[in-house]
Protein backbone atom coordinates (compact mmCIF):
# COMPACT_ATOMS: atom_id res chain seq x y z
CA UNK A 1 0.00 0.00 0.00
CA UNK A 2 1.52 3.58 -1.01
CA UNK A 3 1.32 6.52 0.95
CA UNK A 4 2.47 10.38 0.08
CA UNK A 5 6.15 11.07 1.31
CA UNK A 6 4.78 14.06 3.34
CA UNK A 7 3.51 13.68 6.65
CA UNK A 8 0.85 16.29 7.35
CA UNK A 9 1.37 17.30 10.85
CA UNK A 10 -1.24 19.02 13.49
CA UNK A 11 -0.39 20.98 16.34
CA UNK A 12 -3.35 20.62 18.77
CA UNK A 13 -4.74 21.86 22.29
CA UNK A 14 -3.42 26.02 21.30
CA UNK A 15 -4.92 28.40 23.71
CA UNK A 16 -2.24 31.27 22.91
CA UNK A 17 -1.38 33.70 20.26
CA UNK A 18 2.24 33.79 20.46
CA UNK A 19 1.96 29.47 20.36
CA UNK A 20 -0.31 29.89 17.15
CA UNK A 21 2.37 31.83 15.61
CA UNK A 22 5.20 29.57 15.85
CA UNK A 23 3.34 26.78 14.82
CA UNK A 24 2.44 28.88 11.81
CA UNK A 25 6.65 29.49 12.02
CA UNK A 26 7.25 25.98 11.89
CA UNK A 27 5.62 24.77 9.05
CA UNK A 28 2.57 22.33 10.18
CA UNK A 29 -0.42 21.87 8.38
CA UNK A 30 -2.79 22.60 11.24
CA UNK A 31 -3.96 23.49 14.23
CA UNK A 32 -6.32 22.02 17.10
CA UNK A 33 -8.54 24.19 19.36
CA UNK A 34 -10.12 21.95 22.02
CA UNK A 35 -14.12 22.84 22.96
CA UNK A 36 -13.98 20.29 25.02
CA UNK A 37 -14.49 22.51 28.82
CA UNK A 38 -13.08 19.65 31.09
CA UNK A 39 -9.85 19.32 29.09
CA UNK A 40 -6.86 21.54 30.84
CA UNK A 41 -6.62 22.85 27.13
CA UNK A 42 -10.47 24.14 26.53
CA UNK A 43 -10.68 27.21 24.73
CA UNK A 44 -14.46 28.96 23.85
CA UNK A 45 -15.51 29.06 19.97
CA UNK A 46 -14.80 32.91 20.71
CA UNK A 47 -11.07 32.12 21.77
CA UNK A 48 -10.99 29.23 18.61
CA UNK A 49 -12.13 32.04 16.46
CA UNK A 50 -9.89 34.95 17.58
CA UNK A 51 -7.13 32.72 17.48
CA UNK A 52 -7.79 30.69 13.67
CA UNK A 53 -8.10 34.14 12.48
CA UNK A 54 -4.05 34.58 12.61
CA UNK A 55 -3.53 31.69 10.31
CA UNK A 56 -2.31 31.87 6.68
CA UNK A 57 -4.02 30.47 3.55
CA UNK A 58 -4.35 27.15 2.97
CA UNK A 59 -3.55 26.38 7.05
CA UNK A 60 -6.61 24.28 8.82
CA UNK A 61 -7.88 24.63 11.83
CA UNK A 62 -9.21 22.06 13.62
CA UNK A 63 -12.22 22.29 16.40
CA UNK A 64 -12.17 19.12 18.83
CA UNK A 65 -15.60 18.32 20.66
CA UNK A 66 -16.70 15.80 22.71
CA UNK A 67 -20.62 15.02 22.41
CA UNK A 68 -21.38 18.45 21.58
CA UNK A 69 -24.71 18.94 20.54
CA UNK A 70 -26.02 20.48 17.08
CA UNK A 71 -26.42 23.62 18.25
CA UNK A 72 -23.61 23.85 19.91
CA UNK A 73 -21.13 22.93 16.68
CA UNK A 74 -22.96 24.59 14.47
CA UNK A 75 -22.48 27.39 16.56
CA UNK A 76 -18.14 27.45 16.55
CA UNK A 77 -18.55 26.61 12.99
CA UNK A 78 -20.22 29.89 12.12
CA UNK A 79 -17.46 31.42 14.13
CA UNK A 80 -14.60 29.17 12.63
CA UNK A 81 -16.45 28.60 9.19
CA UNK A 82 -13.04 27.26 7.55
CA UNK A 83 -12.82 24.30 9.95
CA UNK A 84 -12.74 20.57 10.24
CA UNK A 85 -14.03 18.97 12.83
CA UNK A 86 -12.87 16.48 15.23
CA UNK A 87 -15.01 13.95 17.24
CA UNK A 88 -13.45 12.20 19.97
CA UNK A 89 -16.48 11.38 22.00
CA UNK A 90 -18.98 8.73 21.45
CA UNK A 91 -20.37 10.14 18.42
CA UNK A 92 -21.83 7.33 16.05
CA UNK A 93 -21.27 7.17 12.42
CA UNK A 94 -24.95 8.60 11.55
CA UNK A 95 -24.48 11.18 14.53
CA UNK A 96 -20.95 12.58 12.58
CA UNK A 97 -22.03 12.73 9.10
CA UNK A 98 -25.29 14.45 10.27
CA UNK A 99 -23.31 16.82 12.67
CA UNK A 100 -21.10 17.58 9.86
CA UNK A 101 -22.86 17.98 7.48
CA UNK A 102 -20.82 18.46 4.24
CA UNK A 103 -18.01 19.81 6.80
CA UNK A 104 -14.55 17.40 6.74
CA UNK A 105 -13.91 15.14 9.95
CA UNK A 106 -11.62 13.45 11.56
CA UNK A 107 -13.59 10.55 13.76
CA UNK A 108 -11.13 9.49 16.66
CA UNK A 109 -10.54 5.99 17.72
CA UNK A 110 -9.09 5.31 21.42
CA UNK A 111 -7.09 2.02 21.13
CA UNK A 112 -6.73 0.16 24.46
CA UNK A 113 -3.25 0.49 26.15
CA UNK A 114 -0.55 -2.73 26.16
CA UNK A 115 -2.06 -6.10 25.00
CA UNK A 116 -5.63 -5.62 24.73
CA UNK A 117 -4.88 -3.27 21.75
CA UNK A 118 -4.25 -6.11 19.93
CA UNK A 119 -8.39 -6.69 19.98
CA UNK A 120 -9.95 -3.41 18.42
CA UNK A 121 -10.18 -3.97 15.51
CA UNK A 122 -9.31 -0.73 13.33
CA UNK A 123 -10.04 -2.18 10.07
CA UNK A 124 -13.50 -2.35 11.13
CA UNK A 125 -13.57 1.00 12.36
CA UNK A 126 -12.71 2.81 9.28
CA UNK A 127 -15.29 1.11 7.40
CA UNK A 128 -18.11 2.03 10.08
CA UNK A 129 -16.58 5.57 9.82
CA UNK A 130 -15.51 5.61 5.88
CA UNK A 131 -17.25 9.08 5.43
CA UNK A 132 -14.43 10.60 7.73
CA UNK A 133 -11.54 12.62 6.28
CA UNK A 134 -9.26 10.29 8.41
CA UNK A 135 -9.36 8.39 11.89
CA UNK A 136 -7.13 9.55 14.17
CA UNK A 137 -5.40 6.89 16.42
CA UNK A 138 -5.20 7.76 20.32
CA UNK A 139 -4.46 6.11 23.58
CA UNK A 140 -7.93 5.00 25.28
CA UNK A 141 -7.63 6.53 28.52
CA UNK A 142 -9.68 7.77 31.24
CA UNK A 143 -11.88 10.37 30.09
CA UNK A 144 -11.69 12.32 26.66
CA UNK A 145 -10.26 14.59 24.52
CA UNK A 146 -6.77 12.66 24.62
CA UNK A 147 -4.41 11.53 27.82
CA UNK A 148 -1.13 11.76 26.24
CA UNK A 149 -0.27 8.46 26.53
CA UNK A 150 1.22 5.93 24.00
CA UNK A 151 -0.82 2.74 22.54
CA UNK A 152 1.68 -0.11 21.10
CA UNK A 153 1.48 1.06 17.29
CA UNK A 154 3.00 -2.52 16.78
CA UNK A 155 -0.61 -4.03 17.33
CA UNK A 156 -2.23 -2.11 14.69
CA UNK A 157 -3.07 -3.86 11.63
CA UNK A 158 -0.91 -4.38 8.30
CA UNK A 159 -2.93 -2.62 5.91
CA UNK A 160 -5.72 -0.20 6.82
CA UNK A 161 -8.01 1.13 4.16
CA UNK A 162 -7.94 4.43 5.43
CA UNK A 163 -6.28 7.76 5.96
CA UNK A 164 -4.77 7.44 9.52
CA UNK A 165 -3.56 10.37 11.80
CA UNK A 166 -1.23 9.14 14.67
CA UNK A 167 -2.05 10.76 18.19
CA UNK A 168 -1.08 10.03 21.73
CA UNK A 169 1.93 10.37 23.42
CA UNK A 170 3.76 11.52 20.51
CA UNK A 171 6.96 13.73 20.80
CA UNK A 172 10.22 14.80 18.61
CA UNK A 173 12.09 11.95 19.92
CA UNK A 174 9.14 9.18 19.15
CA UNK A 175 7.44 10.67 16.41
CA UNK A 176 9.80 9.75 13.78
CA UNK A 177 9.62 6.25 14.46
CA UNK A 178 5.89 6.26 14.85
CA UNK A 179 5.73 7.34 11.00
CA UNK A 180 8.34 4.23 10.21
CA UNK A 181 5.64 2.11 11.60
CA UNK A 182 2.28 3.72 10.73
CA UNK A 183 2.85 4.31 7.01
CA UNK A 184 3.10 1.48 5.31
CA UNK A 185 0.04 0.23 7.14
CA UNK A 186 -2.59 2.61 5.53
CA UNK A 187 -3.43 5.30 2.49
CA UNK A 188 -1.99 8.14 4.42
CA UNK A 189 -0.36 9.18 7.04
CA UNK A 190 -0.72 12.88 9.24
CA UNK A 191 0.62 12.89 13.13
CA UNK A 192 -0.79 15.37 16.00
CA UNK A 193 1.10 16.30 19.14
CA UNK A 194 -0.49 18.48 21.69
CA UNK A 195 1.51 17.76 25.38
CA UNK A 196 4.74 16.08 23.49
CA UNK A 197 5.11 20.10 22.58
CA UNK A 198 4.48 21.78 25.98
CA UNK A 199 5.90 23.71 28.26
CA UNK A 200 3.18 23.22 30.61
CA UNK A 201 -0.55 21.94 29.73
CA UNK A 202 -2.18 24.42 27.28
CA UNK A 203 1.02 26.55 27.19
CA UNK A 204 3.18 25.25 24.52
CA UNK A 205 6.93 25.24 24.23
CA UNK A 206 8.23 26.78 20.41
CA UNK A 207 11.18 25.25 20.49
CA UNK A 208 9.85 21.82 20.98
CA UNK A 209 7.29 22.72 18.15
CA UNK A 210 9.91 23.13 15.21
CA UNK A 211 11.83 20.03 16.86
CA UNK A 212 8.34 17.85 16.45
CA UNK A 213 8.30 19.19 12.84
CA UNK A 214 11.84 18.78 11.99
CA UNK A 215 11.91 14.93 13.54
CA UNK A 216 8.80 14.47 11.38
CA UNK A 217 10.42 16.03 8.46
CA UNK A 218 13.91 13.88 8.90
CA UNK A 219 11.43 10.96 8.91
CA UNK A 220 10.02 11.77 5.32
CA UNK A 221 13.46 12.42 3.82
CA UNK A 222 14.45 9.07 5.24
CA UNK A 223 11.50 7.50 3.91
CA UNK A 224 12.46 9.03 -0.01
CA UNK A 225 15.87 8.16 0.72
């Protein structure tokens, strides 16, 4: 199965100006605002909006909820109207395509930490949520809206008909061989980082940002090579 060389990379969990713009400074793809108010990292669809309005053209911004209702998305999408969406709750297939609408998502799927992530069965998944953009892969952990924790990649599945994005636990020194692992397995391959980048939670650290992106990088030419 073939992939793209590039690695599109997210930044997620912003609640600063000064950590949108070195993201922007570093090069990544996009960036996450979390609307989820019990994560350390909620911001308000105000705050999402003030802050997506500093990105360039052609940079996407990301809004993560957790069982949000319809009102309530289509709400920050009026105020973010350029932005994908992210469900990490327990949104069903019908309830993400109909919360969408014709909006891109990204459906999250927590895989069990150590051996028991050897039973969900991803392939599955993706075909229960094949109207999503991609499924990004995260540590099930207590809670939602991501832990920061690792899942053994090595228990995923060969070959995944899907565009994966690799989540949890992720940092410059991992991430690179994460993407070893994770793209041959599937049609594409993106990574998000959100506490792997931080200086503290919510406040992120700019020099760990353009190390994530230059490990991720390094991993690409590597993979040409």
């Amino acid at each position: 199965m073939t992939s793209a060389i590039r690695t599109r990379i997210k930044i997620c969990g912003l609640t600063r100006e000064q950590d949108v713009d070195a993201v922007i400074a570093a090069g990544a793809d996009a960036v996450g605002f979390v609307l989820y108010e019990q994560s350390p990292r909620h911001v308000t669809p105000q705050r999402a909006a003030e802050l997506a309005r500093r990105l360039p053209a052609f940079m996407t911004p990301v809004l993560l909820v957790v069982n949000a209702s319809a009102e309530q998305i289509q709400a920050a999408c009026a105020l973010v109207p350029n932005a994908t969406l992210q469900f990490h709750g327990d949104e069903t297939p019908g309830q993400c395509q109909a919360l969408a609408g014709t909006r891109p998502y990204l459906r999250a799927a927590r895989i069990p930490l150590g051996a028991a992530g050897r039973d969900f069965d991803l392939v599955k998944y993706a075909q229960q949520y094949s109207a999503a953009q991609a499924i990004l892969l995260d540590a099930h952990v207590e809670g939602f809206g991501g832990g920061g924790k690792s899942f053994e990649w090595s228990h995923l599945p060969p070959s995944v008909d899907a565009h994966l994005v690799l989540s949890g636990g992720l940092t410059p020194a991992n991430v690179g061989d994460g993407i070893r692992q994770l793209r041959p397995r599937c049609k594409s391959l993106a990574v998000d980082v959100s506490s792997g980048v931080e200086a503290s939670k919510g406040i992120k650290d700019a020099g760990k940002i353009h190390q994530f992106v230059a490990a991720v990088r390094a991993a690409d030419a590597n993979s040409a090579g």
